[in-house]
C-alpha atoms as a PDB file:
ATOM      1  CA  UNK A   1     -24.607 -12.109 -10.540  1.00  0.00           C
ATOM      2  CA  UNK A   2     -23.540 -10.271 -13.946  1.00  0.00           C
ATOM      3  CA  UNK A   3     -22.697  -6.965 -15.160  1.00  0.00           C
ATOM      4  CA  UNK A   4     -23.086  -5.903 -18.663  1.00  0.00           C
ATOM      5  CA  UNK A   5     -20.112  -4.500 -20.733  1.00  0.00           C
ATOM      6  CA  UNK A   6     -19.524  -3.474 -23.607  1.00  0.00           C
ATOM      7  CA  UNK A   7     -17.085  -4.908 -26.331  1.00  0.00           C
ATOM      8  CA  UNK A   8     -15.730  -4.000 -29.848  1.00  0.00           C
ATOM      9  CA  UNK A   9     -15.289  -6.813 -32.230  1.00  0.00           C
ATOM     10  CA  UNK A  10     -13.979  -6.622 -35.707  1.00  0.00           C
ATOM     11  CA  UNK A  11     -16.811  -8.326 -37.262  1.00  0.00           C
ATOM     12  CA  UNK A  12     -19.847  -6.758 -35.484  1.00  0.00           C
ATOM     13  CA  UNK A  13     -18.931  -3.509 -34.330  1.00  0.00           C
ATOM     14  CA  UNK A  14     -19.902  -3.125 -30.571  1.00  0.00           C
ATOM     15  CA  UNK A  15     -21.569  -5.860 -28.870  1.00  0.00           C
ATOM     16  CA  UNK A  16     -23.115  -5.698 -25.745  1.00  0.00           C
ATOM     17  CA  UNK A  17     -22.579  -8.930 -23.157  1.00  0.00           C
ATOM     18  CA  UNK A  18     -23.672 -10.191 -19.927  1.00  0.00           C
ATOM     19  CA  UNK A  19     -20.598 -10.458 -17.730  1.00  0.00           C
ATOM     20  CA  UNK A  20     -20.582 -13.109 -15.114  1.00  0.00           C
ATOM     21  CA  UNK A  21     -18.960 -11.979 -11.676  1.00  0.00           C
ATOM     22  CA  UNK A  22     -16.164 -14.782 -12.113  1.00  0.00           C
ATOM     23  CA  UNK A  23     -15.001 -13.537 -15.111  1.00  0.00           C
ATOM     24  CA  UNK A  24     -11.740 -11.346 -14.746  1.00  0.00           C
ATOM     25  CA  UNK A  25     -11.892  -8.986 -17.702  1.00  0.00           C
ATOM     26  CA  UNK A  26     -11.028  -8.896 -21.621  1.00  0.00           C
ATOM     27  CA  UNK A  27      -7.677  -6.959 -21.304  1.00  0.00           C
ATOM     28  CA  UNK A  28      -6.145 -10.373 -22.901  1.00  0.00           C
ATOM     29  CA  UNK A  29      -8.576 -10.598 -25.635  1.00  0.00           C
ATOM     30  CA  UNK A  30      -7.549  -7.952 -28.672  1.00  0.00           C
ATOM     31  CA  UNK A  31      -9.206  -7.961 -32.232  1.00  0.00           C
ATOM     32  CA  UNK A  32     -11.910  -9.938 -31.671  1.00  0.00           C
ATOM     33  CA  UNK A  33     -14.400 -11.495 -33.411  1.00  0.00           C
ATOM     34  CA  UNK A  34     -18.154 -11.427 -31.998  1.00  0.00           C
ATOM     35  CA  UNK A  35     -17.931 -15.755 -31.514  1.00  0.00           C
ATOM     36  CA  UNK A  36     -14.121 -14.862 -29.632  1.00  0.00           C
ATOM     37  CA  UNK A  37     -15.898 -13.369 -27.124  1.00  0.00           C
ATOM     38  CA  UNK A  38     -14.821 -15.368 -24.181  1.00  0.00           C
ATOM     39  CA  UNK A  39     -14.860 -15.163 -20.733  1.00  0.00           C
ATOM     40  CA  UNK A  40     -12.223 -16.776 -18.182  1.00  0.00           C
ATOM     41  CA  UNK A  41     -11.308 -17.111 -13.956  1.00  0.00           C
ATOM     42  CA  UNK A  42      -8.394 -16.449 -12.654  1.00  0.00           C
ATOM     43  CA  UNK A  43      -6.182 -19.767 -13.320  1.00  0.00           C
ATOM     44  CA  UNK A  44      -5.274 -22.003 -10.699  1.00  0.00           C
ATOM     45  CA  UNK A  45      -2.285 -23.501 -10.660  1.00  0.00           C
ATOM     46  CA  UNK A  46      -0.032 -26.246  -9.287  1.00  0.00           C
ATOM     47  CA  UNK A  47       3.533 -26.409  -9.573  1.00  0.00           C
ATOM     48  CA  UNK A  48       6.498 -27.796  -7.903  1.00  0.00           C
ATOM     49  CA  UNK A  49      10.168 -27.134  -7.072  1.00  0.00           C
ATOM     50  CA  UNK A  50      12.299 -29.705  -8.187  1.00  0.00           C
ATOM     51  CA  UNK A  51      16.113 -31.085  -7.853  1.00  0.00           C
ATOM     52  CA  UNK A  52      16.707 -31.924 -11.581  1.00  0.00           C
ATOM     53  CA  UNK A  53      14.026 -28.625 -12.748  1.00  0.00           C
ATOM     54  CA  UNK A  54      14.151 -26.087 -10.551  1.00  0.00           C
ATOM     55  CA  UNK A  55      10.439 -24.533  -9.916  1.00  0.00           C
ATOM     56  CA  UNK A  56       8.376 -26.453 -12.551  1.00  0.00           C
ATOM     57  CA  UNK A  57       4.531 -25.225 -13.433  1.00  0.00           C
ATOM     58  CA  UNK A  58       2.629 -28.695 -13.892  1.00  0.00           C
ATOM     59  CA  UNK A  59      -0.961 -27.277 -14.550  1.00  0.00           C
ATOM     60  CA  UNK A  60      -3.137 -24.316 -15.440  1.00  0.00           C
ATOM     61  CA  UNK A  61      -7.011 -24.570 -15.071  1.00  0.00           C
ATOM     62  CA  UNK A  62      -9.738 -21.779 -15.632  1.00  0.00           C
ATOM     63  CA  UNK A  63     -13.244 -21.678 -16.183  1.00  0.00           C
ATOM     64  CA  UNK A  64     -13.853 -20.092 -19.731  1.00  0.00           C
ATOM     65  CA  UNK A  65     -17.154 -19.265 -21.681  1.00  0.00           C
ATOM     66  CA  UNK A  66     -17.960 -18.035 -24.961  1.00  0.00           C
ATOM     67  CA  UNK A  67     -21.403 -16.709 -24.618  1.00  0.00           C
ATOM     68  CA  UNK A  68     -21.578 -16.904 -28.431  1.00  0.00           C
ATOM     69  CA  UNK A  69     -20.899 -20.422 -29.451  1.00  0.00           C
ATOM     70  CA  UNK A  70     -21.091 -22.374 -26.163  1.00  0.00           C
ATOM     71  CA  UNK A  71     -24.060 -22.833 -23.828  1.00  0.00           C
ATOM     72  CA  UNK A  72     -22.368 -23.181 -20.848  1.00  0.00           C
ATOM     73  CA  UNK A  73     -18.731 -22.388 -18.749  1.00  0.00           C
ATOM     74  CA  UNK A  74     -15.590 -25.282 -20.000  1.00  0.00           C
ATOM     75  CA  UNK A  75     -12.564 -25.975 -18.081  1.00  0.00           C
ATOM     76  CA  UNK A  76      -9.345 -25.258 -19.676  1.00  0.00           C
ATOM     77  CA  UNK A  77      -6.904 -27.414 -18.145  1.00  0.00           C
ATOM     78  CA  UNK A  78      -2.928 -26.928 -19.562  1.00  0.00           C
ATOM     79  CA  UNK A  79      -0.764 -29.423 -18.680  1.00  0.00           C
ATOM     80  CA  UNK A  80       3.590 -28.506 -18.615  1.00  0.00           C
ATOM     81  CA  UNK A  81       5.076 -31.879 -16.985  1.00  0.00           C
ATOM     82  CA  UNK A  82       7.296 -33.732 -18.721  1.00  0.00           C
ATOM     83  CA  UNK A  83      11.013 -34.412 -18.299  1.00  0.00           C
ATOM     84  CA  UNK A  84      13.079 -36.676 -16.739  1.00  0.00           C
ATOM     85  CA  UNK A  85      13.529 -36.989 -13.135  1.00  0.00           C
ATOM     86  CA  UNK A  86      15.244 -38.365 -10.148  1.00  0.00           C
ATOM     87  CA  UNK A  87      13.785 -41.049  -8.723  1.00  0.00           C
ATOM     88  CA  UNK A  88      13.453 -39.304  -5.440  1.00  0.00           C
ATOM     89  CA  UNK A  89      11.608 -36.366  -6.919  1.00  0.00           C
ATOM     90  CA  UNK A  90       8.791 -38.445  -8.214  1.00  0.00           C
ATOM     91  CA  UNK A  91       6.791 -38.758  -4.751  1.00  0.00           C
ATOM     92  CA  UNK A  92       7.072 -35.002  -4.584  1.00  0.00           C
ATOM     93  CA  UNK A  93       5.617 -34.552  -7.959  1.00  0.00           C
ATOM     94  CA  UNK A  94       2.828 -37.194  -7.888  1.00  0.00           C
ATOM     95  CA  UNK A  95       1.660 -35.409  -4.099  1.00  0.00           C
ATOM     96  CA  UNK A  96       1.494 -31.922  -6.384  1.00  0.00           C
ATOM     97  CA  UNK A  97      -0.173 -33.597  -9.027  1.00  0.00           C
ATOM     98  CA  UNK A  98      -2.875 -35.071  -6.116  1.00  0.00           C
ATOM     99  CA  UNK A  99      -3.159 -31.364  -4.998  1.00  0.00           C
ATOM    100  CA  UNK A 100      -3.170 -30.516  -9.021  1.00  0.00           C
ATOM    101  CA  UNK A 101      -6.696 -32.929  -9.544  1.00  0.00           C
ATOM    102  CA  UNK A 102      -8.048 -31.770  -6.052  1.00  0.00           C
ATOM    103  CA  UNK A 103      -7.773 -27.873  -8.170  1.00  0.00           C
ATOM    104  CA  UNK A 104      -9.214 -29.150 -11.031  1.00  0.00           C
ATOM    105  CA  UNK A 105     -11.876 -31.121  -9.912  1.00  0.00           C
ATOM    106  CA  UNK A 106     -13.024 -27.858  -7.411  1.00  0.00           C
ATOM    107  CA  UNK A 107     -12.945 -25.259 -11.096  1.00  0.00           C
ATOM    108  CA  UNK A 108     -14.880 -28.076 -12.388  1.00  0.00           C
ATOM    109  CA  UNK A 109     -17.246 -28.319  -9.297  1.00  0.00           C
ATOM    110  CA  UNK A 110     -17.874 -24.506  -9.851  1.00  0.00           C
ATOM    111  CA  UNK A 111     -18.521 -24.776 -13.731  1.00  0.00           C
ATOM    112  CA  UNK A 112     -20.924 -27.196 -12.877  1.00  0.00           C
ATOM    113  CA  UNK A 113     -22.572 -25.015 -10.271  1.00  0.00           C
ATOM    114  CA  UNK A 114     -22.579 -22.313 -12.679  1.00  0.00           C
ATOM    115  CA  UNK A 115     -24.798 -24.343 -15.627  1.00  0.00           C
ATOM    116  CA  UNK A 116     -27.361 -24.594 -12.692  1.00  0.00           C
ATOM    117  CA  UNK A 117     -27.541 -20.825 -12.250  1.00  0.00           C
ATOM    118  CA  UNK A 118     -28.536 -20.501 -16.025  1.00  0.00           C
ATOM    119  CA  UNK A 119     -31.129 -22.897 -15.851  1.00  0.00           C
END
């Protein structure tokens, strides 16, 4: 289910925009242009505390959408890992990276549900 909103771009003035229910707002989006319209989910992450790092962020994802240029929701994935680390760390890091995929794969699951509901 969508609302519709309301939002000023530089380029053509007011547009009006079907918002769907996942989307968590447009705070983050300033001077925009009608095509930078986007929406996004709340990001899931995965991250890990290490010896060598401390608490290390490994991955972002998100569902994003701009109503304007794409046809249906992406994934935005962001990965941060890289560094050197001791050798003990590494099965600690590869078992957040397993619960990292499991994440992505689920935001991906939904994106795909979601090009079914705008069929």
């Amino acid at each position: 289910m969508s609302r519709t909103i309301v939002l000023a771009t530089i380029d053509a003035g007011p547009v009006e925009v079907d918002e769907p229910a996942w989307c968590v707002g447009h705070a983050w989006q300033r001077d925009i242009g009608r095509n930078d319209i986007t929406h996004r989910s709340v990001r899931v992450t995965a991250a890990a505390d290490t010896y060598s790092h401390g608490y290390q962020p490994l991955l972002r994802v998100c569902m994003a959408w701009a109503p304007f240029v794409e046809l249906v929701p992406r994934v935005v994935v962001e990965l941060d890992l890289q560094g050197e680390y001791e050798a003990e760390e590494v099965s600690h890091l590869a078992g957040v990276l397993r619960t990292a995929a499991a994440r992505m794969e689920a935001v991906a699951a939904e994106a795909i549900r979601l090009r079914g509901d705008r069929s």
